[in-house]
Structures are given as C-alpha cells and as structure tokens.
C-alpha atoms as a PDB file:
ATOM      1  CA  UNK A   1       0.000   0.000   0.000  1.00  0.00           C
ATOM      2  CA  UNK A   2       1.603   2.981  -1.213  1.00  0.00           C
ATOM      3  CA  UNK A   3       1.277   6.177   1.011  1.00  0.00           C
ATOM      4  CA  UNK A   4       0.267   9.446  -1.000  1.00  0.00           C
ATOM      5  CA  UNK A   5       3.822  12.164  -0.367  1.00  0.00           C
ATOM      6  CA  UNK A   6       2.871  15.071   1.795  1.00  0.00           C
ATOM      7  CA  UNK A   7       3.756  18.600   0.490  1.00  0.00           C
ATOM      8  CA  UNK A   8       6.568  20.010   2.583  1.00  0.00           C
ATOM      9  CA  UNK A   9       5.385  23.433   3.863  1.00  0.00           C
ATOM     10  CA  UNK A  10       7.081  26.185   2.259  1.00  0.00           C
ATOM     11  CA  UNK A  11       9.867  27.894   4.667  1.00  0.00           C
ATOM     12  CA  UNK A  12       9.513  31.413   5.086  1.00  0.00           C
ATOM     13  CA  UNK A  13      12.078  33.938   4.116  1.00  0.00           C
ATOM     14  CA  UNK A  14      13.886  35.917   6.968  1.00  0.00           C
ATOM     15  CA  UNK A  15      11.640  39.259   5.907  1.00  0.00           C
ATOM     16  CA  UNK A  16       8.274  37.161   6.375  1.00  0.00           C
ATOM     17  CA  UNK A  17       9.400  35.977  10.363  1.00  0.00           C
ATOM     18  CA  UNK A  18      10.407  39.151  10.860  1.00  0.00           C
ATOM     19  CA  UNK A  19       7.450  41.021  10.302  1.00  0.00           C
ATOM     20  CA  UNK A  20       5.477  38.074  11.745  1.00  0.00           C
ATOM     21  CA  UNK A  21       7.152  38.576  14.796  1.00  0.00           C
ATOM     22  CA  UNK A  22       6.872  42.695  14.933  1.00  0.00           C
ATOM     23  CA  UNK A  23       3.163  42.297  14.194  1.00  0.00           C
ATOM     24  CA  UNK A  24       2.933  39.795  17.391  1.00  0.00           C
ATOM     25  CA  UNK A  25       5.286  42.370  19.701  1.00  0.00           C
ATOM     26  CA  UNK A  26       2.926  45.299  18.209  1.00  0.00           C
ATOM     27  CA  UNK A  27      -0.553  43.526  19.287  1.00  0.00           C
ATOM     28  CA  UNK A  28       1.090  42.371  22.896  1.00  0.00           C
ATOM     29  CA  UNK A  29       2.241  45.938  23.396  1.00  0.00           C
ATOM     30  CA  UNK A  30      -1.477  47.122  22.383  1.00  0.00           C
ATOM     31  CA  UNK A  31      -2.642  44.833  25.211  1.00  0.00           C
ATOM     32  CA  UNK A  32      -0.419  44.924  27.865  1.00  0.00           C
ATOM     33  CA  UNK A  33      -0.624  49.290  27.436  1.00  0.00           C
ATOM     34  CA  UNK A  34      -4.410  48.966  27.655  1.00  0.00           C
ATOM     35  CA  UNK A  35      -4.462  46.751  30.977  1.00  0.00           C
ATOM     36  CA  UNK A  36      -1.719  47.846  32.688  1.00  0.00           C
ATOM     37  CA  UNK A  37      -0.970  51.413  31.270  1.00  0.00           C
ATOM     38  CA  UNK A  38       2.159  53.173  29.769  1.00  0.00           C
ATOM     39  CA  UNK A  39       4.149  52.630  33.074  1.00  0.00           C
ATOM     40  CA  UNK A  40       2.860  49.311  34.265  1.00  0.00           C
ATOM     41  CA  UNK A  41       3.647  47.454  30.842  1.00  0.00           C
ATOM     42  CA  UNK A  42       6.746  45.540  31.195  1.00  0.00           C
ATOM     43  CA  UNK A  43       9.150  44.596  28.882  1.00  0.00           C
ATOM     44  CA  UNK A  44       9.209  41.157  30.443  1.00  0.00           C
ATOM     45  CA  UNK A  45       4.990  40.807  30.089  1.00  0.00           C
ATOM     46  CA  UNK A  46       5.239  42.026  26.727  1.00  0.00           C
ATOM     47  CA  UNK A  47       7.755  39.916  25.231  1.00  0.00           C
ATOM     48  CA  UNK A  48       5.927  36.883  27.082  1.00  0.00           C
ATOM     49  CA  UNK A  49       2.362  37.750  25.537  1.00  0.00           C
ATOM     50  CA  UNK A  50       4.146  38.054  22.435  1.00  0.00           C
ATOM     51  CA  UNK A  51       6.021  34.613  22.647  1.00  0.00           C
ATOM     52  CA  UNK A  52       9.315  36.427  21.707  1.00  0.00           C
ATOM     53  CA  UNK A  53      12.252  36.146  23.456  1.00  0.00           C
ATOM     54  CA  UNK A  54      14.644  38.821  24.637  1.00  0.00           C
ATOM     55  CA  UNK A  55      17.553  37.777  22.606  1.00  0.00           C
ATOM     56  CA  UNK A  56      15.416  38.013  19.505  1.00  0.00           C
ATOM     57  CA  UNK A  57      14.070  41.214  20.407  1.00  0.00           C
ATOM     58  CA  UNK A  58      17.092  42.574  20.890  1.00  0.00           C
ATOM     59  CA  UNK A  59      18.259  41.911  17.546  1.00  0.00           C
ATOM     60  CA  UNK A  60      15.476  44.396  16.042  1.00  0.00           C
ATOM     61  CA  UNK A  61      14.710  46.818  18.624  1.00  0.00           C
ATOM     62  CA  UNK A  62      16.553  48.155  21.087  1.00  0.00           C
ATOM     63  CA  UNK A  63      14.165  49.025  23.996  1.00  0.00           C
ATOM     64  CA  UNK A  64      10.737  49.353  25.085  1.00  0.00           C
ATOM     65  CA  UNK A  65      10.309  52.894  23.611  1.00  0.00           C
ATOM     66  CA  UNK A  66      10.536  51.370  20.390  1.00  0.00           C
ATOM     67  CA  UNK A  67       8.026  48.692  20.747  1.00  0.00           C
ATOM     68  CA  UNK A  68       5.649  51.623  22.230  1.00  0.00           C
ATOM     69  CA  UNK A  69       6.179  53.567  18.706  1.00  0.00           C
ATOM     70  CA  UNK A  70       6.123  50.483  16.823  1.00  0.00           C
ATOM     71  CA  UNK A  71       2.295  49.856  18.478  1.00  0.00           C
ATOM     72  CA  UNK A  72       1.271  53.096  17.958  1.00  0.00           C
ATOM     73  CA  UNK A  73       2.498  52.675  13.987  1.00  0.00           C
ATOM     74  CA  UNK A  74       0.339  50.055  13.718  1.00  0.00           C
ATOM     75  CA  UNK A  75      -2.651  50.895  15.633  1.00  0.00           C
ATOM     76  CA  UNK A  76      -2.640  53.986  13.228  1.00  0.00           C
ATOM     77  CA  UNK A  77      -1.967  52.651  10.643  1.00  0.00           C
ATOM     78  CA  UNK A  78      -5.210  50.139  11.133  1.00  0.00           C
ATOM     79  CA  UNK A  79      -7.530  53.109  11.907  1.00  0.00           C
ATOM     80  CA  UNK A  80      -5.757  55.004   9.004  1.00  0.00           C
ATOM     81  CA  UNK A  81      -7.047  51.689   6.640  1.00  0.00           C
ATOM     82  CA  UNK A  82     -10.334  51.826   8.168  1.00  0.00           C
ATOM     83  CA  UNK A  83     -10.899  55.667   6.987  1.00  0.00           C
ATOM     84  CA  UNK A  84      -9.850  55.139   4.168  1.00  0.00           C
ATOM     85  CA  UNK A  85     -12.107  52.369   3.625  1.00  0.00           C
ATOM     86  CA  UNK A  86     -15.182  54.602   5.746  1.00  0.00           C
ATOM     87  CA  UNK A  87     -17.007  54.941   2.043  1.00  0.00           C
ATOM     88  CA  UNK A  88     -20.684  56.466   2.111  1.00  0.00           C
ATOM     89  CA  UNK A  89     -22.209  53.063   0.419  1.00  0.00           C
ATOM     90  CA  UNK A  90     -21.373  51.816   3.923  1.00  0.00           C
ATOM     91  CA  UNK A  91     -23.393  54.120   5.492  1.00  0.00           C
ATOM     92  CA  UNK A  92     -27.503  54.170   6.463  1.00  0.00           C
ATOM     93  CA  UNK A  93     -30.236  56.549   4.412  1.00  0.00           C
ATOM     94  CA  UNK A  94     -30.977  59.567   6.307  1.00  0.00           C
ATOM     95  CA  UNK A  95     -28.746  62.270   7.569  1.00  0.00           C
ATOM     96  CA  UNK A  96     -25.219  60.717   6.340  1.00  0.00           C
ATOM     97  CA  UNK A  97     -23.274  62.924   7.846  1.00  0.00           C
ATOM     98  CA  UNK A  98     -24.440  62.307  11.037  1.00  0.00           C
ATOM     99  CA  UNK A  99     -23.785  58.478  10.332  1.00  0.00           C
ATOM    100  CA  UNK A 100     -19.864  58.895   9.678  1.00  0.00           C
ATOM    101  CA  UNK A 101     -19.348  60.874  12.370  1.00  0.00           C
ATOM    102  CA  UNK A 102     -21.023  57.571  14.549  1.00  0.00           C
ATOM    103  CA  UNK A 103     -19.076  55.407  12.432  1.00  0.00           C
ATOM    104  CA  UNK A 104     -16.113  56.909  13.409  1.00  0.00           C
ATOM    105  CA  UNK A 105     -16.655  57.869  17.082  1.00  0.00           C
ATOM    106  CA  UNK A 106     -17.588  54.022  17.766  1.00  0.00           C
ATOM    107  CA  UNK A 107     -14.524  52.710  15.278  1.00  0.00           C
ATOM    108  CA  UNK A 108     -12.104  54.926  16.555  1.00  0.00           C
ATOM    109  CA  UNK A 109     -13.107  56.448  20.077  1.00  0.00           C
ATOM    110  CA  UNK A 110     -14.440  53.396  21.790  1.00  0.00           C
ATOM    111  CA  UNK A 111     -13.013  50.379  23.347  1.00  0.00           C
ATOM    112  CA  UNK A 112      -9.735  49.370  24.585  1.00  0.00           C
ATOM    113  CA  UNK A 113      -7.662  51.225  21.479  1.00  0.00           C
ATOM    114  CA  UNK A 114      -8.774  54.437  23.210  1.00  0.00           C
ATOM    115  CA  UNK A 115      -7.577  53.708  26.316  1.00  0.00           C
ATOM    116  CA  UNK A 116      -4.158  52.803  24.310  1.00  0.00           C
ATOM    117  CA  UNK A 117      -4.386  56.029  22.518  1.00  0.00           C
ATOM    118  CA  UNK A 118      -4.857  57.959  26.106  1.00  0.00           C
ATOM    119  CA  UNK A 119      -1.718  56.153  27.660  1.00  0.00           C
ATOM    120  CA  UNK A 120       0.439  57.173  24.986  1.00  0.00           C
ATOM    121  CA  UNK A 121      -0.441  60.588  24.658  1.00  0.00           C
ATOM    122  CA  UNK A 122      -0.321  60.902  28.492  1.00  0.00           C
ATOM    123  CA  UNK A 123       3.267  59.024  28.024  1.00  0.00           C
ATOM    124  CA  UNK A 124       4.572  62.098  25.380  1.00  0.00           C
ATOM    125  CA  UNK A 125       3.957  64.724  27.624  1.00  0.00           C
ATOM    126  CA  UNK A 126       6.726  63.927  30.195  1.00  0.00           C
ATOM    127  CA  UNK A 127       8.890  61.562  27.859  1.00  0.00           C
ATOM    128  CA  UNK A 128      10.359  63.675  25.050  1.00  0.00           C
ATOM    129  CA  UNK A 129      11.873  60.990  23.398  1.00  0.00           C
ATOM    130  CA  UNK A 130       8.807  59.242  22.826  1.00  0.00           C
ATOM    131  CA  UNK A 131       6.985  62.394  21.908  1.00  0.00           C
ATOM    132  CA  UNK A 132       9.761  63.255  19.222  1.00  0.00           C
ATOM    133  CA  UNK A 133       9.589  59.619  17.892  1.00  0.00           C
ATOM    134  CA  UNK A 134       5.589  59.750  17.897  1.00  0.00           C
ATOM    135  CA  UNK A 135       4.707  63.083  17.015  1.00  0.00           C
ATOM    136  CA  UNK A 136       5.118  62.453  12.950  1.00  0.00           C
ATOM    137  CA  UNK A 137       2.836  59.228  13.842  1.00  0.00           C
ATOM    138  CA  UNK A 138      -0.301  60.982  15.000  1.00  0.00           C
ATOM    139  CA  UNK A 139       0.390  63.785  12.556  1.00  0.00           C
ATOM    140  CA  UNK A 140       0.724  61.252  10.095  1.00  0.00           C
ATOM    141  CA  UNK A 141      -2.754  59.967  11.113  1.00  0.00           C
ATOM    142  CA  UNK A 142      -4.475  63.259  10.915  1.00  0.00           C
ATOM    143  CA  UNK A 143      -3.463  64.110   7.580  1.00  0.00           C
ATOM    144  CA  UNK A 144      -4.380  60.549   6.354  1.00  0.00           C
ATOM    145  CA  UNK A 145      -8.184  61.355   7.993  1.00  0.00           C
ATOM    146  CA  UNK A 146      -8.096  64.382   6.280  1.00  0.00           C
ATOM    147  CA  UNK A 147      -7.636  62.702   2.695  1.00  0.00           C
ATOM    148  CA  UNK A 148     -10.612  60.282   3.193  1.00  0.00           C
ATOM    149  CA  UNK A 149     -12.381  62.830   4.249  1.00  0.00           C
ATOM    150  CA  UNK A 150     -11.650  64.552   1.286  1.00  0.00           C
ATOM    151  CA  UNK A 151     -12.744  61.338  -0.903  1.00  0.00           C
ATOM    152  CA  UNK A 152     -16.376  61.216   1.036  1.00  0.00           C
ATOM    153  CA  UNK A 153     -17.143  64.868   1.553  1.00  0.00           C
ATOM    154  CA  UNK A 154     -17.088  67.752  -0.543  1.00  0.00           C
ATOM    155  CA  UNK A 155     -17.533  71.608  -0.103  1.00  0.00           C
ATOM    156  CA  UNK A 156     -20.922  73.157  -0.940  1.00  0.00           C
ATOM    157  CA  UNK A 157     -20.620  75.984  -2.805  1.00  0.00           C
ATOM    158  CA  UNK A 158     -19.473  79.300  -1.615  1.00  0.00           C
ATOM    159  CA  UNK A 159     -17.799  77.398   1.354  1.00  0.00           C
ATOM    160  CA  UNK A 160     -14.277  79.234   2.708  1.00  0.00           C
ATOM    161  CA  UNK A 161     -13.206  76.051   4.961  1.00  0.00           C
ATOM    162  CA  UNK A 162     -11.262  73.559   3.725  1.00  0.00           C
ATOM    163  CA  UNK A 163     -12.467  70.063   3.901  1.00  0.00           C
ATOM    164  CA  UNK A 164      -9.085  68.358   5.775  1.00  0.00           C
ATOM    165  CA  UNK A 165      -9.182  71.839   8.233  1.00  0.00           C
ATOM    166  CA  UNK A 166     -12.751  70.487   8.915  1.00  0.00           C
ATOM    167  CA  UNK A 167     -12.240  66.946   9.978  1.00  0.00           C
ATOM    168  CA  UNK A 168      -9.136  67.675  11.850  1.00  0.00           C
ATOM    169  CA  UNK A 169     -11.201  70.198  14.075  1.00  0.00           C
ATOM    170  CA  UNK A 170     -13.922  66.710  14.107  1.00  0.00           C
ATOM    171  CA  UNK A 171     -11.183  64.445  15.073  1.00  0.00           C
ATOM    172  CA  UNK A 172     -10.212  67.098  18.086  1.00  0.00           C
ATOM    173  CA  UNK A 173     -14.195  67.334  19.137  1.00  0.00           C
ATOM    174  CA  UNK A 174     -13.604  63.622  18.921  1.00  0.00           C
ATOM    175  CA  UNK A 175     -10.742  62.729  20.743  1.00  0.00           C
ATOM    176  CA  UNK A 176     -12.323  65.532  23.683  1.00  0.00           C
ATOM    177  CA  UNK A 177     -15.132  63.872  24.282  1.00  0.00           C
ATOM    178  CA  UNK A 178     -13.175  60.277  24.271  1.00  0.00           C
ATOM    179  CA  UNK A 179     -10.990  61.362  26.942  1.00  0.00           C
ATOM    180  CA  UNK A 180     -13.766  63.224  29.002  1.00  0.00           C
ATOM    181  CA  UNK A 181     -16.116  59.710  29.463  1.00  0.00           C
ATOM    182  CA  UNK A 182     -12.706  57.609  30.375  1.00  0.00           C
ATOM    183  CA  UNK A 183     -12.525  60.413  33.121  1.00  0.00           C
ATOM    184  CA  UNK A 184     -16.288  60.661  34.264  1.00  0.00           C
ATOM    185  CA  UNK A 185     -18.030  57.796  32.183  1.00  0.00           C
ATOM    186  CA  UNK A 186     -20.054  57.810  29.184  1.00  0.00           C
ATOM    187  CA  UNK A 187     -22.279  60.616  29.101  1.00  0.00           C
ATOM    188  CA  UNK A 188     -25.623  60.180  27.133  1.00  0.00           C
ATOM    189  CA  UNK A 189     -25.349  63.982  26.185  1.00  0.00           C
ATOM    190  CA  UNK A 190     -22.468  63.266  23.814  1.00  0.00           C
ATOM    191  CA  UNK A 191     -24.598  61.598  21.300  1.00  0.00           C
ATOM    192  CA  UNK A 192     -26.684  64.488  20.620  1.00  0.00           C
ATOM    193  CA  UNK A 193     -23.518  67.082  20.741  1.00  0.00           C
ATOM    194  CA  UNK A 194     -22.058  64.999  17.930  1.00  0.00           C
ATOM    195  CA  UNK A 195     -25.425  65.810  16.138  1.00  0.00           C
ATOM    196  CA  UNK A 196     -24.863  68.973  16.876  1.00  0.00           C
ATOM    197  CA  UNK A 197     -21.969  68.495  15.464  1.00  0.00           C
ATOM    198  CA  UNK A 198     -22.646  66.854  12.239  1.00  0.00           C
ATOM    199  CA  UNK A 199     -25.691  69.687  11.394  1.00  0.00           C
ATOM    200  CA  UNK A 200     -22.737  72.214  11.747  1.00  0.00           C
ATOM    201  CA  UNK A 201     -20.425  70.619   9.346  1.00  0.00           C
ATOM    202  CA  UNK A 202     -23.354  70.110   7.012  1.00  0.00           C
ATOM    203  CA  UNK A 203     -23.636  73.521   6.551  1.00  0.00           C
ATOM    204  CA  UNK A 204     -20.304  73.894   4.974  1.00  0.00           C
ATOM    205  CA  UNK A 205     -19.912  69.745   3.338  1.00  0.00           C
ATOM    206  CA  UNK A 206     -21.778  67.263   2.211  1.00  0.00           C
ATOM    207  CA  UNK A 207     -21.250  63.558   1.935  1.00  0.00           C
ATOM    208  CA  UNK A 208     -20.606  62.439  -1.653  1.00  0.00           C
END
C-alpha cells in the first residue's frame, strides 16, 4: 500500500518571520498598554504575551520605547485603513453625515484602542523621546483622515473652509469627548452634541 507524499510546507524567508514577529510584539504591546498602562507594561509581560524572546528582540529593537512607537504605527496605521475604507455606500439613508461621524466615534473612540491612545499621549507629555519619535505618527494619522475625508465629503458651494481643516477640528471634538467619558463615564449627552456636530459641518460639506 503505497502512502500518497505530503507537500513540505514552504519555509519562510527571513523578511516574512520578521514582520510576523513585529506584528505579534505590536498587538502584545497594544494589550499589555491597555491593561496595565504606559508605566505598568513591562518589557518582560510584553515579550511573554508576544512569545518572543529577549535575545530576539534585541536583535530588532533596542528598547521598550521602540516597541511603544512600533504599536502606535500600527494601531494607526489600522484606523488610518479603516478611513480610508469609511465609504458612504457603507453608510444608512438619512442624515449621512451624522452616520460617519457615529461610524467613526464608535470605530475609533471606543473600546480598549482608546484607552491605548490615552496612555500614549499621556506618556509624550513627560517623555520627550517618545513624543519626538511619535509626534510624525499621530500627525501622520491626521493628515491621512483628512484625505478620506476629502474622498467622502465635498464643499458646498461658496464654502471658505477647507475640507481636511474640517475633519481635523472633528477628530479634536472627537478625541475631547473620548478622553472626558474615560474620566467621568459615558455621558448620554455626547450623542446628541455629535449631532450637533454633524448639522454644523453640514452647513459647509456634504457627503458624496
């Protein structure tokens, strides 16, 4: 009885592990920042969640600033996708402005990859190196918003604000209103200022 040969599974190439292995230190760093904070997340836990061990971190990075930064990268980079991808076919009938602002305060402003966000920013303002290393990150972020924006909204006529000026002063209104319910709780108020909201930017855009 003859046995059928197996395949051999491919090997991967030195660039495939090593991203492999920054996307697992990136999504233990996510985790152990959102239970345990900025200051409370070990290098020892994270490198354990991750499965990685020191001597192969080492190689790559070359402390845990740069896994911070490297989380942060990807975390933005994810939400940067999602924007990107936040298309007006995806969204109810009605008032559609009002339903991307949702869409983005519950994709981006909810859940444990606020509290990340929060413990970062907190982190920059007493850590300069990890501001310096972050601060082309989140501006890299913004800007990124501010071209899907462009791609789902556009200026009624006879409007003097710029589109990108617009959702950059939405993703501050935002990112306020995140930070004041992880300091007093959710607030049912908030849904019906982000109305607010969305009727004021309708005077000026409208979704395409």
């Amino acid at each position: 009885m003859s046995v059928a040969p197996t395949s051999a599974k491919p090997r991967r190439s030195q660039e495939e592990r090593r991203r492999e292995m920054r996307a697992r230190l990136a999504a233990a760093t996510l985790e152990s920042l959102g239970e345990s904070g900025y200051h409370g997340a070990s290098l020892s836990d994270i490198l354990g969640r991750a499965g990685v061990s020191r001597g192969a971190w080492a190689h790559h990075f070359s402390s845990k600033l740069d896994l911070v930064a490297l989380a942060a990268e990807e975390m933005l980079r994810e939400s940067t996708e999602v924007a990107l991808n936040l298309v007006p076919a995806d969204l109810p009938d009605g008032d559609r402005l009002a339903a991307l602002l949702e869409a983005t305060w519950t994709r981006f402003y909810q859940g444990p990859r606020r509290e990340v966000l929060f413990e970062v920013a907190l982190a920059c303002r007493t850590d300069a190196e990890l501001r310096a290393r972050l601060a082309p990150v989140f501006a890299g972020f913004i800007a990124a918003v501010g071209q899907a924006g462009g791609r789902v909204l556009r200026l009624k006529p006879g409007a003097v604000a710029a589109v990108a000026d617009l959702l950059t002063l939405t993703i501050y209104m935002l990112r306020g209103m995140a930070l004041q319910e992880v300091t007093t709780g959710p607030d049912g108020r908030n849904a019906a200022l982000r109305a607010l909201w969305a009727r004021l930017l309708g005077e000026w855009v409208e979704v395409g």
